[in-house]
C-alpha atoms as a PDB file:
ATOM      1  CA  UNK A   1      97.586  85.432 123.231  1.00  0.00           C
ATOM      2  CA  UNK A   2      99.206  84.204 120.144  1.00  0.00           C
ATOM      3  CA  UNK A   3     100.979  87.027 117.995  1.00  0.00           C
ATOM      4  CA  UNK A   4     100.359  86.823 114.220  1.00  0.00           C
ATOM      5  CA  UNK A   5     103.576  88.252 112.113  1.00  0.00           C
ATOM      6  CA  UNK A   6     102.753  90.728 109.232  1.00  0.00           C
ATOM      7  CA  UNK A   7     102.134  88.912 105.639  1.00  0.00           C
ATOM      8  CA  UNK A   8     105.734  89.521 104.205  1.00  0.00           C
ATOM      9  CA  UNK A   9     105.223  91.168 100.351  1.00  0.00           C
ATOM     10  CA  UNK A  10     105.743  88.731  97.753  1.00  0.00           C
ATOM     11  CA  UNK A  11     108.875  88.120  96.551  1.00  0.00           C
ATOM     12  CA  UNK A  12     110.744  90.192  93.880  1.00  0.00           C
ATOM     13  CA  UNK A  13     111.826  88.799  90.842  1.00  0.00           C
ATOM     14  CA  UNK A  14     115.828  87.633  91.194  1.00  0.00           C
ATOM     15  CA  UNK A  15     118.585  90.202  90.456  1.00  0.00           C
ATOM     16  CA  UNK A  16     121.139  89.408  88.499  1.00  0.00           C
ATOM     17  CA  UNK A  17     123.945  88.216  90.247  1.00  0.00           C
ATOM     18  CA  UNK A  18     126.996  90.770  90.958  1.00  0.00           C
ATOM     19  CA  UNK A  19     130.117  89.614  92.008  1.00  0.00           C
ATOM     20  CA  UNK A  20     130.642  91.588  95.868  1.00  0.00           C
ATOM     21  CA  UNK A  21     133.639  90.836  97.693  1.00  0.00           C
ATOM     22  CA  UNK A  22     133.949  88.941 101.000  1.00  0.00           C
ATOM     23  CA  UNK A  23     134.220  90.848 103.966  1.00  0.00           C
ATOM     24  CA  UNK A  24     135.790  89.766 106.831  1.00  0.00           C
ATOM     25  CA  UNK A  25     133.320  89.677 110.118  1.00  0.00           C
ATOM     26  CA  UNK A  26     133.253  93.033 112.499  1.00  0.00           C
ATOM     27  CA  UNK A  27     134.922  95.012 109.454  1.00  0.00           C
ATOM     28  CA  UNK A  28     133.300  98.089 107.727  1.00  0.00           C
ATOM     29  CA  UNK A  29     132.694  97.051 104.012  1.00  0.00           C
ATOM     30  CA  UNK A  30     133.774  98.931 101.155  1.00  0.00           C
ATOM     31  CA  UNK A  31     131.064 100.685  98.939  1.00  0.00           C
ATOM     32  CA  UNK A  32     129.729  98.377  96.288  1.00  0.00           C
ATOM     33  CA  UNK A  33     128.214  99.176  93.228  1.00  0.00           C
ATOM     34  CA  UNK A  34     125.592  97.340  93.084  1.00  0.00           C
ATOM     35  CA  UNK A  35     123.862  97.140  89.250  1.00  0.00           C
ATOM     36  CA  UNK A  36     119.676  96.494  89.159  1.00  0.00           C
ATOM     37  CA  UNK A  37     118.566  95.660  85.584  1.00  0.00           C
ATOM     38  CA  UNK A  38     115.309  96.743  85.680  1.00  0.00           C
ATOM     39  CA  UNK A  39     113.168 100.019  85.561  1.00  0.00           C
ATOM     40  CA  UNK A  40     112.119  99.399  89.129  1.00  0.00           C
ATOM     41  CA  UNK A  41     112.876 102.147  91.237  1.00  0.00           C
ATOM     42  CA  UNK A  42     114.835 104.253  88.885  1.00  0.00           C
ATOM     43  CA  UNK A  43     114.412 107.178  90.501  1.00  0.00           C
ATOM     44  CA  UNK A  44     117.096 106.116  93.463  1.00  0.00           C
ATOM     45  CA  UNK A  45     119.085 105.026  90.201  1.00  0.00           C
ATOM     46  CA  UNK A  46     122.112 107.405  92.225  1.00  0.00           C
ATOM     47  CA  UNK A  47     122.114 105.752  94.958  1.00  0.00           C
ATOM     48  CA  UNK A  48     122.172 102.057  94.683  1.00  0.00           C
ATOM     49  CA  UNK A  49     121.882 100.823  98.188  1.00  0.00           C
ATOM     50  CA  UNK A  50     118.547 102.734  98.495  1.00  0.00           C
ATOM     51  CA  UNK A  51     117.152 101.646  95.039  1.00  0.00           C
ATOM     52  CA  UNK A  52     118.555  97.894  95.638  1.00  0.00           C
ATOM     53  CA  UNK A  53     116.687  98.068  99.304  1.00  0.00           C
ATOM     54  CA  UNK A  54     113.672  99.762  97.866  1.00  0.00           C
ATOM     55  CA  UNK A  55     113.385  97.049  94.912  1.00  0.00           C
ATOM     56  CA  UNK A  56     113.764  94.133  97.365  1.00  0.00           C
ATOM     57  CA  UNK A  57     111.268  95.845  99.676  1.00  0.00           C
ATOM     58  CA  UNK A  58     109.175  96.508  96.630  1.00  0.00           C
ATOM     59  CA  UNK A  59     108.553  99.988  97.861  1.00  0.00           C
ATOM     60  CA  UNK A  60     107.993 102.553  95.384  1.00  0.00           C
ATOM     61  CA  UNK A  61     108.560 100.598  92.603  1.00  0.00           C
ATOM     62  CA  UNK A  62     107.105 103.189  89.837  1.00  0.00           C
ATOM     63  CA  UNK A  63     106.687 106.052  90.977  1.00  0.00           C
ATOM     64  CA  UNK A  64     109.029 108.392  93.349  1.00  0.00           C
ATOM     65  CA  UNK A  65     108.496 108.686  96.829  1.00  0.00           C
ATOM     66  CA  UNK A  66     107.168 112.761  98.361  1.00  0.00           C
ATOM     67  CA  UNK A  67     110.147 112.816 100.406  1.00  0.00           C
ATOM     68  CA  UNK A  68     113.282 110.547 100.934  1.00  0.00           C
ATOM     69  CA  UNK A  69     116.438 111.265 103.182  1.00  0.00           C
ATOM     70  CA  UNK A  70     119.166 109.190 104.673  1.00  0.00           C
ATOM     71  CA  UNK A  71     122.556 109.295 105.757  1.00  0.00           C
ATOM     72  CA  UNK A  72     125.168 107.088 103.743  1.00  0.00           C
ATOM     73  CA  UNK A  73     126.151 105.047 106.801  1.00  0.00           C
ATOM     74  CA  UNK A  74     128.626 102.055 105.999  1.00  0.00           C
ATOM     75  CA  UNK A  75     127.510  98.731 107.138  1.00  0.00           C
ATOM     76  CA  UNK A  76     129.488  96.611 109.851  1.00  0.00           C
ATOM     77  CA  UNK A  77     128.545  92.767 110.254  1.00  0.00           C
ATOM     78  CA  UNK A  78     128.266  91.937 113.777  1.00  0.00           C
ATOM     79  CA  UNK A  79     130.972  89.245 115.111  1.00  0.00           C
ATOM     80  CA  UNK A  80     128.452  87.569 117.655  1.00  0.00           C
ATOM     81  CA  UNK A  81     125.305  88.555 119.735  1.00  0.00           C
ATOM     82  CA  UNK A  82     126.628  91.907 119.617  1.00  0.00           C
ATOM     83  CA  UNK A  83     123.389  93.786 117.525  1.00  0.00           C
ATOM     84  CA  UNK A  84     123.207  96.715 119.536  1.00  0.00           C
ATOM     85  CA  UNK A  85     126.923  97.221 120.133  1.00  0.00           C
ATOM     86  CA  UNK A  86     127.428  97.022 116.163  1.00  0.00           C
ATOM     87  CA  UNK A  87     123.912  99.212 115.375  1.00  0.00           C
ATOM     88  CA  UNK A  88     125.556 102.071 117.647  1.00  0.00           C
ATOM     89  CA  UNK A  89     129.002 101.583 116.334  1.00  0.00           C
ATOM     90  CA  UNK A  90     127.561 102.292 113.079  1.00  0.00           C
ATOM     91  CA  UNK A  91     126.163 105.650 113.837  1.00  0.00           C
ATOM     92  CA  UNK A  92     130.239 106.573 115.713  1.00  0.00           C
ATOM     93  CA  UNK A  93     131.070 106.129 112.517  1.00  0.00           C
ATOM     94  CA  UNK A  94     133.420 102.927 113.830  1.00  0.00           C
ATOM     95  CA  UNK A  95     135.183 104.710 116.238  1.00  0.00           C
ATOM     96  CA  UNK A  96     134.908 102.602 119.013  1.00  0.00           C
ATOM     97  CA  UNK A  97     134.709  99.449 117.414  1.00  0.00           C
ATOM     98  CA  UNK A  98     131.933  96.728 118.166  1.00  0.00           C
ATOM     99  CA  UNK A  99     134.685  95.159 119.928  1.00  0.00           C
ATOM    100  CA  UNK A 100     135.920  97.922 121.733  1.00  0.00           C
ATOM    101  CA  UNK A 101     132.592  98.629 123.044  1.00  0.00           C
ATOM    102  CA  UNK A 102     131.849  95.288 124.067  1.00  0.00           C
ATOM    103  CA  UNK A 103     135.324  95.226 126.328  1.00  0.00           C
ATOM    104  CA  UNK A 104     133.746  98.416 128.262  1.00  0.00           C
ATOM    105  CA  UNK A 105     130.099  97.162 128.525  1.00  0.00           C
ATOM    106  CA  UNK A 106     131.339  93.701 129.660  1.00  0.00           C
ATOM    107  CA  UNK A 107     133.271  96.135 132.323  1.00  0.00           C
ATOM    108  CA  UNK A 108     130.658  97.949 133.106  1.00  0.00           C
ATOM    109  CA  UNK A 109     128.372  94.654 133.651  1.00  0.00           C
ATOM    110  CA  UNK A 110     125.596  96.016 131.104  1.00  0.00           C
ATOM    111  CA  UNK A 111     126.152  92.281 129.465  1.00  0.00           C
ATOM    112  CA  UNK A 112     128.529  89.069 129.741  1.00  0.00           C
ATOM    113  CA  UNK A 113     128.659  88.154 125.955  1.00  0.00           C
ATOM    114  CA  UNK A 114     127.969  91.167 123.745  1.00  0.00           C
ATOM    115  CA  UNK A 115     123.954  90.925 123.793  1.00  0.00           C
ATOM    116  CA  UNK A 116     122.195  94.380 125.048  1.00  0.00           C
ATOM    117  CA  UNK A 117     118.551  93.218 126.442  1.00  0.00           C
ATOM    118  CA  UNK A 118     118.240  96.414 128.043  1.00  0.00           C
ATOM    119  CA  UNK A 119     117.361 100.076 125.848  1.00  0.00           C
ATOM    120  CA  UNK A 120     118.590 101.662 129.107  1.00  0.00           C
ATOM    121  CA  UNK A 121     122.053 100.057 129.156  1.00  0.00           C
ATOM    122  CA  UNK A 122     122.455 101.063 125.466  1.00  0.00           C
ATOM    123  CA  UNK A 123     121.134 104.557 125.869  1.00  0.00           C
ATOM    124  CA  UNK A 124     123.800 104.882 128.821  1.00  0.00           C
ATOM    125  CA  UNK A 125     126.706 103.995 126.512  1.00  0.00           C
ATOM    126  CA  UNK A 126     125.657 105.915 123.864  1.00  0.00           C
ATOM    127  CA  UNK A 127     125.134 109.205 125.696  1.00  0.00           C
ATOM    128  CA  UNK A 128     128.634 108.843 126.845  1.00  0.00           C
ATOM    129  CA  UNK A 129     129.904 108.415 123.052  1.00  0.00           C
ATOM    130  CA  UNK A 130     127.795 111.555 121.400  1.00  0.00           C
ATOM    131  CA  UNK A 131     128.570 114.073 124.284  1.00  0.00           C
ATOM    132  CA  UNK A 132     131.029 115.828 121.636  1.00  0.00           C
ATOM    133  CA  UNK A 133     129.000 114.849 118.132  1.00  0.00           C
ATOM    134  CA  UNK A 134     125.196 115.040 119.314  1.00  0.00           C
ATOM    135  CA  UNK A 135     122.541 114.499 121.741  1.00  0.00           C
ATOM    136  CA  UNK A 136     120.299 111.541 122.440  1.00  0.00           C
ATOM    137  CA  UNK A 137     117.244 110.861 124.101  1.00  0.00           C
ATOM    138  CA  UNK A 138     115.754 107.454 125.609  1.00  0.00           C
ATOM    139  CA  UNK A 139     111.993 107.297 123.892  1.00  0.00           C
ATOM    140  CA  UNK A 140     109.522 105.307 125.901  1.00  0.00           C
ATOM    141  CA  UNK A 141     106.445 104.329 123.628  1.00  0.00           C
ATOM    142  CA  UNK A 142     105.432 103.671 120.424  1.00  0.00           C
ATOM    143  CA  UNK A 143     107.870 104.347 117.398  1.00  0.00           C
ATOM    144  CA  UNK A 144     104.921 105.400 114.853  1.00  0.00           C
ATOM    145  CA  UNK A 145     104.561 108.972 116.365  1.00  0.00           C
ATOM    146  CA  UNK A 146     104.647 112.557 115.310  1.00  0.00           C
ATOM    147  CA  UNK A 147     107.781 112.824 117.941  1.00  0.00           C
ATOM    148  CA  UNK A 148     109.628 110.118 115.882  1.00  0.00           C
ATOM    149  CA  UNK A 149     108.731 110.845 112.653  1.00  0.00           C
ATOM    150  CA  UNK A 150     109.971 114.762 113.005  1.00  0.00           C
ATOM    151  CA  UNK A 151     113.008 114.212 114.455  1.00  0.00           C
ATOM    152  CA  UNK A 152     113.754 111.716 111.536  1.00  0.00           C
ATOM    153  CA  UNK A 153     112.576 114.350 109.364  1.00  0.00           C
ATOM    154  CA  UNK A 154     115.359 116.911 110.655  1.00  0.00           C
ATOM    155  CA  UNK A 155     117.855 114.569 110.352  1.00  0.00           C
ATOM    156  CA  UNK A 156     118.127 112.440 113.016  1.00  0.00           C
ATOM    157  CA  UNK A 157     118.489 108.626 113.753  1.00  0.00           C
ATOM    158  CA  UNK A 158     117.304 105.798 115.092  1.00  0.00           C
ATOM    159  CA  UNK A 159     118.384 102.860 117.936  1.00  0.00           C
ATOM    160  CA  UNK A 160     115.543 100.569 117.977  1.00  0.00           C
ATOM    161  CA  UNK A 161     114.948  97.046 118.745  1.00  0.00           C
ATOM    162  CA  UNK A 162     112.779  94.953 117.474  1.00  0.00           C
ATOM    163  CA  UNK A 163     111.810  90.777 115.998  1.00  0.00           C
ATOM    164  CA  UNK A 164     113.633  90.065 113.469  1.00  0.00           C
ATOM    165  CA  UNK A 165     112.378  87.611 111.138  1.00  0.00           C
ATOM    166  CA  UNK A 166     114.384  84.984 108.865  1.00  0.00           C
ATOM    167  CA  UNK A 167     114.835  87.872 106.017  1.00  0.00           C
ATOM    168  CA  UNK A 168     115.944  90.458 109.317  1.00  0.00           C
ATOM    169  CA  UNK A 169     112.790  92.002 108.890  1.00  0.00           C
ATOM    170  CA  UNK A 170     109.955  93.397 111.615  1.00  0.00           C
ATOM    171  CA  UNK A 171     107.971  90.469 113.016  1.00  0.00           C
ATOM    172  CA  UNK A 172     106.204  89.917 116.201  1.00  0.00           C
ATOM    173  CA  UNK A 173     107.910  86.804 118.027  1.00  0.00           C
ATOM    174  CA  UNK A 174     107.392  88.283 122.025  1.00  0.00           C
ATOM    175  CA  UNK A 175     110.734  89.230 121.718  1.00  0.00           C
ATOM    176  CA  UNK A 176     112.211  85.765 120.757  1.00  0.00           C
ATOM    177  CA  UNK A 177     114.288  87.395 118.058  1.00  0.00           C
ATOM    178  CA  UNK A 178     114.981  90.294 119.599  1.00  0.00           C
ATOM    179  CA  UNK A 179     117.654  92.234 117.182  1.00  0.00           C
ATOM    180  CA  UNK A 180     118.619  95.844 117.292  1.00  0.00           C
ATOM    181  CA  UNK A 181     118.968  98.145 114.015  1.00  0.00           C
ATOM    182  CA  UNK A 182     120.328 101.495 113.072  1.00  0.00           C
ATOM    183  CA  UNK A 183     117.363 103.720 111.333  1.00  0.00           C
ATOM    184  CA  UNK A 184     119.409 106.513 109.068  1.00  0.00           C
ATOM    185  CA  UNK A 185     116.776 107.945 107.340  1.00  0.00           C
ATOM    186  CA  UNK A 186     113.101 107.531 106.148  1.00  0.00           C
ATOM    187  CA  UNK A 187     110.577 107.420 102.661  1.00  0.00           C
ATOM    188  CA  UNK A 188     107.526 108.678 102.328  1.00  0.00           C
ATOM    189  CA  UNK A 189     105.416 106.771  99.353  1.00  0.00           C
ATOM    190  CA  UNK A 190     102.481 108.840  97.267  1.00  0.00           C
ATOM    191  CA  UNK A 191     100.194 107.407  99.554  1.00  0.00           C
ATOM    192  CA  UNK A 192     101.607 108.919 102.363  1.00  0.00           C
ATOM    193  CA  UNK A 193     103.063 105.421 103.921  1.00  0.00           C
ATOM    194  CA  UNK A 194     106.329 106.287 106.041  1.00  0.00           C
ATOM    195  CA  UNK A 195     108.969 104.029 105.640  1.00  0.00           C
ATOM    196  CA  UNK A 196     112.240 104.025 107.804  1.00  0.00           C
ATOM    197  CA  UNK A 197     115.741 102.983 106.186  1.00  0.00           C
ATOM    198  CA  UNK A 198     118.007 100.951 108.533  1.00  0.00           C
ATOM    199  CA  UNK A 199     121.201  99.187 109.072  1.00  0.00           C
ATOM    200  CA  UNK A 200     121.893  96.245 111.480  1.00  0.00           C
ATOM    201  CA  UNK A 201     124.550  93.488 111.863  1.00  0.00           C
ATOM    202  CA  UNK A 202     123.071  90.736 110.082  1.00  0.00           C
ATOM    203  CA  UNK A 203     123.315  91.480 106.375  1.00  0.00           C
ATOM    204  CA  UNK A 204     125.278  93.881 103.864  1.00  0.00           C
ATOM    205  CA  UNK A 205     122.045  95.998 102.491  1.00  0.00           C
ATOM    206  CA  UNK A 206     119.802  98.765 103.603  1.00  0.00           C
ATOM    207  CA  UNK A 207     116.629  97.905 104.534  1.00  0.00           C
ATOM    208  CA  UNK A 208     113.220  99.564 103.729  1.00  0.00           C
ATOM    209  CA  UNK A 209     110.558  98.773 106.782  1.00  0.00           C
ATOM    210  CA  UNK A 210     107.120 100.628 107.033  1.00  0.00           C
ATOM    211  CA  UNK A 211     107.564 102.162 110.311  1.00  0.00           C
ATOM    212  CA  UNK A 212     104.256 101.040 111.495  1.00  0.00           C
ATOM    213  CA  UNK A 213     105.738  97.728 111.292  1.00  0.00           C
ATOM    214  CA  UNK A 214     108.634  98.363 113.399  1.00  0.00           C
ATOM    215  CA  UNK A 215     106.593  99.982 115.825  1.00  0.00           C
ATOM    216  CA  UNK A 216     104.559  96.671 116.633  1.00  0.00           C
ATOM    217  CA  UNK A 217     107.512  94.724 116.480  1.00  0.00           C
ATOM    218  CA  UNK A 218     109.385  96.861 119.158  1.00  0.00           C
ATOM    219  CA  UNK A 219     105.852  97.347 120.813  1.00  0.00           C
ATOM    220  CA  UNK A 220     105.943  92.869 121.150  1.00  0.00           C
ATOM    221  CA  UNK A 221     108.988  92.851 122.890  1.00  0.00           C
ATOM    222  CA  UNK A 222     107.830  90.622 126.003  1.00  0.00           C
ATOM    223  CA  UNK A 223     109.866  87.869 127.246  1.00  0.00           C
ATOM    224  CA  UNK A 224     113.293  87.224 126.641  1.00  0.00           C
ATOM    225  CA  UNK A 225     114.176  83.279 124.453  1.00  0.00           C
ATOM    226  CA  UNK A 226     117.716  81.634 124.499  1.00  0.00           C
ATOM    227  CA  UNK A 227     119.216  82.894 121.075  1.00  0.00           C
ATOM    228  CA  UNK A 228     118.785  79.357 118.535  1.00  0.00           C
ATOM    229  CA  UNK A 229     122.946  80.062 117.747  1.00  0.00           C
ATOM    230  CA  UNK A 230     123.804  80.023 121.592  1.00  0.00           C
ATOM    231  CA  UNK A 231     122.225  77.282 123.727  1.00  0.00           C
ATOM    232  CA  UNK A 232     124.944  76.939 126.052  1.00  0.00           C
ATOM    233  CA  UNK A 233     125.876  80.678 126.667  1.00  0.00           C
ATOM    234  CA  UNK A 234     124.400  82.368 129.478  1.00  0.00           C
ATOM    235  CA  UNK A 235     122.622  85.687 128.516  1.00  0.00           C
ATOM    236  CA  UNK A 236     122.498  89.240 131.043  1.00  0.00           C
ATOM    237  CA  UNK A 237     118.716  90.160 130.989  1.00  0.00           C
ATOM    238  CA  UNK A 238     117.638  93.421 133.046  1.00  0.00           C
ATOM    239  CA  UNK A 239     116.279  93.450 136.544  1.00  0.00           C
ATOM    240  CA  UNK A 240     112.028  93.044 135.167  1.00  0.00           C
ATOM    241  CA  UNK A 241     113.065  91.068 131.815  1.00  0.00           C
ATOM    242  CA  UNK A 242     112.901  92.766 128.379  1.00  0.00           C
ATOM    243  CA  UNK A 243     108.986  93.795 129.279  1.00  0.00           C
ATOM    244  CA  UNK A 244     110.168  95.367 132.374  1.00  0.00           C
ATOM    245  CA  UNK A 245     111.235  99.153 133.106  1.00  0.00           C
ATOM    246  CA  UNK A 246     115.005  98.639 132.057  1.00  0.00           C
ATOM    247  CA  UNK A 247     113.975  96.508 128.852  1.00  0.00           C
ATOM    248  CA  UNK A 248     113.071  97.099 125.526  1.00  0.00           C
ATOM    249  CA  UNK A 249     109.683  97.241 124.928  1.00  0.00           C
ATOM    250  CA  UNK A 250     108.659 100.518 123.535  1.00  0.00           C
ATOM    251  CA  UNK A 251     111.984 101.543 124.096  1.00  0.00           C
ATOM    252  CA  UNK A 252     114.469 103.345 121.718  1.00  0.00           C
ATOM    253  CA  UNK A 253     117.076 105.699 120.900  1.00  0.00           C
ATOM    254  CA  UNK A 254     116.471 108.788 119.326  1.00  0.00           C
ATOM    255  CA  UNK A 255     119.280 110.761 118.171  1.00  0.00           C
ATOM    256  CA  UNK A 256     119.740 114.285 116.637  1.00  0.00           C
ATOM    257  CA  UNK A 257     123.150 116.741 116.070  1.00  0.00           C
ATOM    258  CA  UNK A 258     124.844 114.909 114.396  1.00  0.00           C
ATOM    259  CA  UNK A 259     127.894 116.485 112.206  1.00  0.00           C
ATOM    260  CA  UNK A 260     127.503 114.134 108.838  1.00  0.00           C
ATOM    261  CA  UNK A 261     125.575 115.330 105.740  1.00  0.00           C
ATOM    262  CA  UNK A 262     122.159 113.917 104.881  1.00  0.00           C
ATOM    263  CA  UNK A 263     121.699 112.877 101.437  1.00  0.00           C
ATOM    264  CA  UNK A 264     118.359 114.724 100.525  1.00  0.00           C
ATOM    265  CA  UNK A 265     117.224 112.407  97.577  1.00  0.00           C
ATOM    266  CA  UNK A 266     114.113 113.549  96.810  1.00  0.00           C
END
């Protein structure tokens, strides 16, 4: 069966450019103000990640979401195939490092080259790092739930993986693109549309995804493809491939305790 990927929105009209700084690879970036001339989602006007991803998203462009939460969560570019290790270095706050974690799950034979085809693997690690900061739980099924949409509610997070498209967002590819992101918070629209806000390796801003979105994407998850940047690297895949009971379809990471403060925005 072929899989059809969701019409992407059009595209926004161009920001004005703003200088940002280079960062080096596998390094947290410093906060950056980033400037949006336009009345488009003024209502995130204090918090200018949120209102730049919202714009780009076009998501509540007008009018302010019901609800909107989200914890401030500085963004790490991944230094190879190394999503999932980045995603959940993110939420430690950097502490392990990417690379630090890669070194123990290379030791630990979860993967040879930093990729994590496995939710198991990374819910395994990541239990070991929250035991003194929260509590996690491996979810099996689909992300657009009541379960998933209360714990984000009271503050939790997110591990999820899912297709990433060209612009990083939620597409169905059977798991060709399989990618894993960081969800820190969530939207709800005045039509009652729930939106999660993530972070992931590939690029410097927070993304707005309709959660319903994600969920097919992580629900398409089906056969694993040689990543187009690494033909000649060999790959770990679980015992039953990504489809299989050690995979990731319909597999995340929910997480709740954590000690930072949520920024309640509206």
């Amino acid at each position: 069966m072929s899989h059809i990927s969701p019409v992407a929105p059009p595209p926004p009209p161009p920001i004005p450019s703003v200088p940002i700084p280079q960062t080096s690879p596998g390094l947290k970036e410093r906060p950056i103000n980033i400037n949006i001339y336009t009345d488009e989602c003024s209502w995130a006007k204090e918090y200018p990640e949120l209102q730049k991803g919202c714009y780009l998203s076009r998501v509540c462009q007008y009018e302010a979401p019901k609800s909107c939460q989200y914890y401030s969560v500085p963004s790490t570019l991944q230094v190879g195939p190394t999503c999932g290790l980045t995603a959940l270095s993110m939420l430690l706050g950097g502490q392990p490092t990417a690379a630090e974690l890669l070194k123990e799950t290379i030791a630990q034979e979860y993967t040879l080259n930093g990729e994590l085809f496995s939710g198991q693997y990374l819910f395994e690690i990541t239990r070991k790092y929250l035991q003194q900061r929260g509590a996690c739980q491996l979810h099996e099924g689909v992300l657009n739930c009541n379960k998933v949409k209360e714990l984000l509610q009271a503050g939790g997070c997110l591990l999820v993986p899912y297709d990433a498209d060209v612009n990083h967002a939620p597409c169905l590819k059977s798991g060709h693109r399989a990618h894993w992101a960081l969800i820190v918070g969530f939207l709800v629209d005045i039509q009652d549309k729930f939106y999660v806000l993530a972070r992931h390796g590939k690029t410097r801003n927070l993304a707005v995804w309709s959660l319903e979105t994600l969920s097919q994407s992580n629900a398409n998850l089906l056969e694993f493809a040689q990543p187009k940047g690494y033909p000649d690297s060999e790959f770990l895949v679980p015992p039953g491939g990504i489809a299989g009971p050690l995979g990731l379809n319909e597999r995340s990471i929910l997480v709740n305790g954590l000690p930072q403060q949520v920024l309640h925005v509206c």
